[in-house]
Protein backbone atom coordinates (compact mmCIF):
# COMPACT_ATOMS: atom_id res chain seq x y z
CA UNK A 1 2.90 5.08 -8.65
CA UNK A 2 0.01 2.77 -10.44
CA UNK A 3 -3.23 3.05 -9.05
CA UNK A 4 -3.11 -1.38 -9.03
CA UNK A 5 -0.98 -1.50 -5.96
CA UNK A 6 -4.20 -1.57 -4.11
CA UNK A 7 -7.20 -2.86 -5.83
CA UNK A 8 -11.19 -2.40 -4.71
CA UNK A 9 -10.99 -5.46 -4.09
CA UNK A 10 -8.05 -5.60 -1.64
CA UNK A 11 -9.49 -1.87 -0.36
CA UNK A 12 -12.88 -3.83 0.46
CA UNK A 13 -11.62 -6.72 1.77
CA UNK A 14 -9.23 -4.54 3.95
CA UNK A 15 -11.92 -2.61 5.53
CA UNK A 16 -13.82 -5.55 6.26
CA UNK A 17 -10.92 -7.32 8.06
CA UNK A 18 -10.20 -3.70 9.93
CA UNK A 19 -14.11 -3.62 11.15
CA UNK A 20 -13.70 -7.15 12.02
CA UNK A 21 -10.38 -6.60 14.19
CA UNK A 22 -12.07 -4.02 15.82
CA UNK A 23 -15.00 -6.09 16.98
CA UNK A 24 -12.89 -9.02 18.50
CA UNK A 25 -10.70 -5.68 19.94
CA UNK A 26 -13.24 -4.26 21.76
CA UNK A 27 -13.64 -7.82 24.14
CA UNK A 28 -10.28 -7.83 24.67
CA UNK A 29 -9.50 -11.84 25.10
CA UNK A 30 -9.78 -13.34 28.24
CA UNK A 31 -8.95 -17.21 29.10
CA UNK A 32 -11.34 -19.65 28.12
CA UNK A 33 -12.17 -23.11 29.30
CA UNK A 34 -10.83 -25.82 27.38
CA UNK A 35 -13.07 -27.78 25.45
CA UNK A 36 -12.12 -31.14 23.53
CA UNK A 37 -11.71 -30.92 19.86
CA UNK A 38 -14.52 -31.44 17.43
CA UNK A 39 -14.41 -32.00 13.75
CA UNK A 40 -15.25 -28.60 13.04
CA UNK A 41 -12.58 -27.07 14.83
CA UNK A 42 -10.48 -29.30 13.74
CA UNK A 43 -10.47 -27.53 10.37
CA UNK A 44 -8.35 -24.61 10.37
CA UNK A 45 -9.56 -21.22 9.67
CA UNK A 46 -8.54 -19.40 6.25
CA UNK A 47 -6.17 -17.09 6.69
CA UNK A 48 -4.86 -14.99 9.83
CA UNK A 49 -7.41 -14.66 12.67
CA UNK A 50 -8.24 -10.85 13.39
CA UNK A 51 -5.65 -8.99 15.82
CA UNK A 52 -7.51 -8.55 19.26
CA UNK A 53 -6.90 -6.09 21.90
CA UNK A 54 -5.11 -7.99 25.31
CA UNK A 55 -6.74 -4.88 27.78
CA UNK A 56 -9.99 -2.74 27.14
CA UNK A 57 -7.57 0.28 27.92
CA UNK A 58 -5.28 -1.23 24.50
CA UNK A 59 -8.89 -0.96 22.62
CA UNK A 60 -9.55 2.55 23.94
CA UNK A 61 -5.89 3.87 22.84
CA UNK A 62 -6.58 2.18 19.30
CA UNK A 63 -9.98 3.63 18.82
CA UNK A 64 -8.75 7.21 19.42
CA UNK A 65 -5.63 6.68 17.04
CA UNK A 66 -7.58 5.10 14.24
CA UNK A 67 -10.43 8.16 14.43
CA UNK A 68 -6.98 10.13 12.78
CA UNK A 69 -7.11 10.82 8.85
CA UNK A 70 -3.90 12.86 8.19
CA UNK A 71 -1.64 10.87 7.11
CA UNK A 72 0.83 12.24 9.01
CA UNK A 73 -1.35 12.10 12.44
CA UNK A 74 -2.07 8.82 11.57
CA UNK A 75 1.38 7.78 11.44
CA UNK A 76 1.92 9.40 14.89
CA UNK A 77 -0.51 8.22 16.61
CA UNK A 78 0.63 4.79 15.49
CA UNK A 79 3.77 5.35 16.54
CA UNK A 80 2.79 6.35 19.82
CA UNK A 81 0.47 3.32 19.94
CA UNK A 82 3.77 1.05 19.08
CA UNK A 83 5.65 2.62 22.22
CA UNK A 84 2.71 2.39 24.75
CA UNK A 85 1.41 -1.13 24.01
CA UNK A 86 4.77 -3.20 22.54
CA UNK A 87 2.83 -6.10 21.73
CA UNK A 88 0.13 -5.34 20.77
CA UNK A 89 -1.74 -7.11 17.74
CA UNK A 90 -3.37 -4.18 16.67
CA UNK A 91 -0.32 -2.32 15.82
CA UNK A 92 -0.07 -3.39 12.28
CA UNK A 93 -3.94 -2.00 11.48
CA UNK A 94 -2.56 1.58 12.59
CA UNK A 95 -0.01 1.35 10.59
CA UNK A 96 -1.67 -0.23 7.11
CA UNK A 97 -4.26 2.67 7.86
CA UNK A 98 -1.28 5.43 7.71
CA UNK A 99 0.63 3.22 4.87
CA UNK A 100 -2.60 3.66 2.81
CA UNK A 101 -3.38 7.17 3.44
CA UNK A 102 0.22 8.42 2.40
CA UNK A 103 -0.67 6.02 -0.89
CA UNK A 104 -3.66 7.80 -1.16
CA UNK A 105 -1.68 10.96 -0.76
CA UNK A 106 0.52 9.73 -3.48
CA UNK A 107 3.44 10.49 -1.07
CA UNK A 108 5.38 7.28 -1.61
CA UNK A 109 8.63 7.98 0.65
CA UNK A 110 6.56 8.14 3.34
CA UNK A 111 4.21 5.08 2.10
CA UNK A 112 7.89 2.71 2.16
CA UNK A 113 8.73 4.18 5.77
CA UNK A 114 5.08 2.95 7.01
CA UNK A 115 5.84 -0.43 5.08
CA UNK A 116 8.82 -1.43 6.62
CA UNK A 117 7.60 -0.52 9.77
CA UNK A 118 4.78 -3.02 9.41
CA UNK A 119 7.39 -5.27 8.11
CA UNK A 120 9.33 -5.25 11.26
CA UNK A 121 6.44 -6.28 13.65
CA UNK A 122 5.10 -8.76 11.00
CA UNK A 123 7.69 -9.77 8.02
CA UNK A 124 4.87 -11.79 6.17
CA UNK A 125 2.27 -8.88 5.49
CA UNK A 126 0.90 -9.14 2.18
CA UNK A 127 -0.05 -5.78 1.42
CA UNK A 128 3.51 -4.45 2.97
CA UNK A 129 5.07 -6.39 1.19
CA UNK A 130 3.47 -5.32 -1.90
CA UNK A 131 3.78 -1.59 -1.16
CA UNK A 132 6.93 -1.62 -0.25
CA UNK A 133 8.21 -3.33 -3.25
CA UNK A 134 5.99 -1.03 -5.76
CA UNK A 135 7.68 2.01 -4.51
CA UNK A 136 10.68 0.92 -4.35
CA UNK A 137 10.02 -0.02 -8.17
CA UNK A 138 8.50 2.72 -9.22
CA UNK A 139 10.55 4.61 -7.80
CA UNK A 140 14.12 3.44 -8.73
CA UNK A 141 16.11 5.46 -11.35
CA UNK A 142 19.17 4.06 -13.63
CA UNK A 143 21.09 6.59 -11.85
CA UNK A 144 20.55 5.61 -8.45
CA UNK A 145 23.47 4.45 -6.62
CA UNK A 146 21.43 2.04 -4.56
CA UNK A 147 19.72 0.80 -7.90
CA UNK A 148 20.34 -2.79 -7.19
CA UNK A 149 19.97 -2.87 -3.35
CA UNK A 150 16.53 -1.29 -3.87
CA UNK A 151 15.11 -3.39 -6.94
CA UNK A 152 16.81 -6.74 -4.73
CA UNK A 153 14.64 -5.45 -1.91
CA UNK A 154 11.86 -4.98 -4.05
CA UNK A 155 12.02 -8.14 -5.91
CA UNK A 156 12.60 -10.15 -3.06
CA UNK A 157 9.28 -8.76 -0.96
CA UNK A 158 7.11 -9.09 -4.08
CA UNK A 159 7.95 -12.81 -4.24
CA UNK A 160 7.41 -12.89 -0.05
CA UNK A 161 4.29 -11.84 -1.24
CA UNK A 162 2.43 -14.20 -3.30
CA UNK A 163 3.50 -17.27 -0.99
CA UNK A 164 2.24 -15.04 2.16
CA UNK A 165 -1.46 -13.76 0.55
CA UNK A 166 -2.35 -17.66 0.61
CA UNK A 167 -1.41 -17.50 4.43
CA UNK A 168 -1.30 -14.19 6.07
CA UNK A 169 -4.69 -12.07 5.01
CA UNK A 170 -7.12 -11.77 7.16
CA UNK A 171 -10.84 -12.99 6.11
CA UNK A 172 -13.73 -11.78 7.71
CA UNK A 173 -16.06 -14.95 8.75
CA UNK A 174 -19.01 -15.26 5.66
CA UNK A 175 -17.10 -13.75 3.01
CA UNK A 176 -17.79 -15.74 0.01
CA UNK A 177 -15.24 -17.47 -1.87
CA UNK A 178 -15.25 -15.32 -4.61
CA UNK A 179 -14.21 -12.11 -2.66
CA UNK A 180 -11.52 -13.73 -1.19
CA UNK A 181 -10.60 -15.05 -4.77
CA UNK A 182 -10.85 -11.48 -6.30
CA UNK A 183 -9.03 -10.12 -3.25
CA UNK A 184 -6.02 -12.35 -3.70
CA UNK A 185 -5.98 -11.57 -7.24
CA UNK A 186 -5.60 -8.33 -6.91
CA UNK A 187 -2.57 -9.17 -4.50
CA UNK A 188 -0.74 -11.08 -6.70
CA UNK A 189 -1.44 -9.64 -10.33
CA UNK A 190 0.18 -6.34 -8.45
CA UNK A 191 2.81 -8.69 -7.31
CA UNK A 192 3.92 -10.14 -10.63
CA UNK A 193 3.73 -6.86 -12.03
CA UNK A 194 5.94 -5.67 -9.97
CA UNK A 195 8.78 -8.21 -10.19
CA UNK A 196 8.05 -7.88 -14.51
CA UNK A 197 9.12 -4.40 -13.92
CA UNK A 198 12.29 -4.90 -12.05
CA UNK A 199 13.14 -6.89 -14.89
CA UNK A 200 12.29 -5.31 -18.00
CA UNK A 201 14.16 -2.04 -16.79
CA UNK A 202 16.86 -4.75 -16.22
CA UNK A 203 17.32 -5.87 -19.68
CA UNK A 204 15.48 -9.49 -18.84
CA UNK A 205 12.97 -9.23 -21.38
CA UNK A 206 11.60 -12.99 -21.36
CA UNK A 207 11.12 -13.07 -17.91
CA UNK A 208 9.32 -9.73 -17.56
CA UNK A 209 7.02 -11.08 -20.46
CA UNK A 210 6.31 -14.49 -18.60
CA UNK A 211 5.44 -12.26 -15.40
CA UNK A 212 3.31 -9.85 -17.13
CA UNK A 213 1.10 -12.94 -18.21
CA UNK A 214 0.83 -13.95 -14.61
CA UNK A 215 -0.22 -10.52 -13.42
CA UNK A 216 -2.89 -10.36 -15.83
CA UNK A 217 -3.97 -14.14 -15.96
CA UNK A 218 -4.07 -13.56 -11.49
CA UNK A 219 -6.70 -11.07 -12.22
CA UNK A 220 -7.91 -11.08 -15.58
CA UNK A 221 -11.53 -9.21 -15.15
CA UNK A 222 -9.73 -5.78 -14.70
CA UNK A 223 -6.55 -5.36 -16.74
CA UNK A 224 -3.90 -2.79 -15.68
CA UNK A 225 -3.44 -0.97 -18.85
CA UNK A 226 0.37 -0.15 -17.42
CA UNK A 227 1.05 -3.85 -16.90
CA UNK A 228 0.06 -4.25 -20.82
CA UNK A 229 1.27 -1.63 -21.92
CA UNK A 230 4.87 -2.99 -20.27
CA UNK A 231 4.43 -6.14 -21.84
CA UNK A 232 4.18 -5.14 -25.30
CA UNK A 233 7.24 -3.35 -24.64
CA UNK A 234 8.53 -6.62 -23.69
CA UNK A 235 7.72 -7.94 -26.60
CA UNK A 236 8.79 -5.53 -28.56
CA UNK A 237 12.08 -5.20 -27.15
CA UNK A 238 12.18 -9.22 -28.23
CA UNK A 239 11.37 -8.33 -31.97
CA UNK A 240 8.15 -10.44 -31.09
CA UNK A 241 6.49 -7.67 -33.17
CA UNK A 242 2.76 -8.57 -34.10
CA UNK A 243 2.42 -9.58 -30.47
CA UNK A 244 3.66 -6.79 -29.46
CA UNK A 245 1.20 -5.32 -31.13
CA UNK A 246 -1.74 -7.26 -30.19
CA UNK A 247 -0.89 -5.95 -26.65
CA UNK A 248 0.14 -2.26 -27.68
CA UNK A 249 -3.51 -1.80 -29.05
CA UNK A 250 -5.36 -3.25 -26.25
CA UNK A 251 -3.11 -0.90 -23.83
CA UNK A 252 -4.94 2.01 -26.48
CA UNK A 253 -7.88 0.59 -26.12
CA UNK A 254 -8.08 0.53 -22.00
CA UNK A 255 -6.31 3.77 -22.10
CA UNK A 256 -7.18 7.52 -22.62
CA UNK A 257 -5.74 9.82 -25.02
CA UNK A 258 -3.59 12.70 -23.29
CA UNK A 259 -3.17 10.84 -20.29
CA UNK A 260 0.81 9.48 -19.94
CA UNK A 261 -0.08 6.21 -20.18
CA UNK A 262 -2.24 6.74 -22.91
CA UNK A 263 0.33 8.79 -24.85
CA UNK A 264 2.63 6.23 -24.52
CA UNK A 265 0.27 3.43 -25.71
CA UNK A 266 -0.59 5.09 -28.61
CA UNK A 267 3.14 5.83 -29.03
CA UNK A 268 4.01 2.27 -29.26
CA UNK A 269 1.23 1.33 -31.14
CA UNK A 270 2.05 3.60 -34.13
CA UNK A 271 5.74 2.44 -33.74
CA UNK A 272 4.62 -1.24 -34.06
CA UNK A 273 2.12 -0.28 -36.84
CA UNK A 274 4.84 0.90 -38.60
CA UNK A 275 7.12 -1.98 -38.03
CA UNK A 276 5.13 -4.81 -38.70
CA UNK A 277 2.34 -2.91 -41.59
CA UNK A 278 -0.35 -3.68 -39.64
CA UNK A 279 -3.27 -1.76 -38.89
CA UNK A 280 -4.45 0.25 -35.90
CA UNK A 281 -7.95 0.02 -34.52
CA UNK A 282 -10.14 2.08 -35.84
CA UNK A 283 -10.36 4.70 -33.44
CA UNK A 284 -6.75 5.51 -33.86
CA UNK A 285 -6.36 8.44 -36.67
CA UNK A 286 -6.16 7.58 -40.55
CA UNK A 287 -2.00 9.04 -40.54
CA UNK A 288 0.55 7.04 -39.38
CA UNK A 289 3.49 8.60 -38.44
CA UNK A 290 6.20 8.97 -41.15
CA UNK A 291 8.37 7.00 -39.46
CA UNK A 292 8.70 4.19 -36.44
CA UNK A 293 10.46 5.49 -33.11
CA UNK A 294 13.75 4.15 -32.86
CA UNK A 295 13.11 2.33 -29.29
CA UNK A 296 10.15 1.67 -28.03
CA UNK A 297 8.76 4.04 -25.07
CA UNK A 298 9.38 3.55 -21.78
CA UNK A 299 6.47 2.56 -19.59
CA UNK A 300 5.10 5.25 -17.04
CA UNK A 301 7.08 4.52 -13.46
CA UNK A 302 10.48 4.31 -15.61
């Protein structure tokens, strides 16, 4: 799966919002007198307020399942959580904790099981959304039987996505404007890359070029090499060759040699070099390859 899914900035921002949801947890809410509107509150907050804790004894049972960091503990003791306290808010920071630590694990199976339970308590999660529709991407072979239920499922959460980051994060009070502009970013560059994916491996090459654009242009001060790498091959696969490789040699370029995305950069790069007679940087070696591949490589994931 591509290390974008989650960002530093979303991983920052996340931990924030958890510390945050703990404070306001541990004074679990009580009634409070009703005061008459001023102009300041009449200005609604950014984003979702933190989850809070209804019972000091909800706080205590989410303290001692959030001190878990197996994954698979973690996921346990969320579940148990879930069956003890119902409604609780908190339910969905137990379980983004687990979803991250099996993405962390690089066990994505187990990643989409944690999503869509978050995405049963609260449909509109932005980073289930997101995680669920990466590995069911990423994840998706030619050969699957389900290949169209899963990329449908996956396409449509992706685009749940980047309506719900404007509404449904959470933002910890004082965090400038710029963190919560990097943080959404992040969201939605992983979001558009996503749906570009579902549709370059379906044969829609425009539209997986247009998306690629987006998911760079959302967070343009840390380029996924994958997501460029992709959309040269959208180009390519469009004949749009010199843009294709404009794109091919900045994948090189933000890539390493002998890694698989790096192989394949340099793969397409001396394919389009070929193609079009243009040059490669110069870190590339003097040879060119006899010959241009056939096809273009497929991107890592496919």
């Amino acid at each position: 799966m591509k290390q974008s899914a989650i960002l530093t900035a979303v991983v920052v921002m996340a931990m924030a919002a958890g510390a945050l949801a703990q404070q306001a947890a541990s004074k679990p809410a009580t009634p409070q007198a009703t005061t008459p509107p001023t102009a300041a509150a009449a200005v609604p907050p950014q984003g979702k307020r933190p989850p809070q804790a209804k019972t000091q004894a909800e706080f205590d049972a989410y303290q001692a399942a959030v001190a878990n960091t197996d994954p698979t503990a973690l996921e346990k003791a969320a579940d148990d959580f879930a069956t003890k306290f119902p409604d609780s808010e908190l339910r969905t920071l137990l379980y983004r904790n687990a979803m991250r630590a099996y993405q962390n694990a690089n066990n994505g199976d187990k990643m989409l099981d944690v999503g869509r339970k978050i995405l049963k308590i609260d449909p509109d999660d932005p980073e289930a959304l997101i995680g669920v529709a990466e590995v069911l991407t990423e994840r998706t072979r030619d050969t699957d039987l389900d290949k169209d239920q899963r990329y449908d499922e996956a396409m449509k959460a992706a685009q749940r996505s980047i309506q719900t980051v404007e509404t449904d994060i959470i933002i910890p009070p004082g965090t400038s404007q710029e963190k919560v502009d990097e943080y959404k970013g992040s969201l939605k560059s992983t979001a558009y890359s996503i749906i570009g994916a579902i549709q370059l491996n379906s044969g829609q090459y425009a539209d997986a070029e247009a998306n690629f654009h987006k998911s760079i242009d959302a967070f343009p001060s840390s380029p996924d090499p994958v997501v460029v790498l992709r959309l040269a091959i959208a180009l390519d696969k469009q004949n749009k060759y010199p843009e294709a490789l404009k794109e091919a040699n900045q994948a090189v370029a933000l890539t390493q040699d002998g890694t698989t995305s790096g192989t394949l950069a340099r793969r397409e790069r001396d394919r389009l070099v070929q193609l079009t007679g243009g040059t490669a940087p110069s870190t590339a070696p003097s040879v060119a390859p006899a010959s241009a591949p056939a096809t273009p490589p497929k991107a890592p994931g496919f």
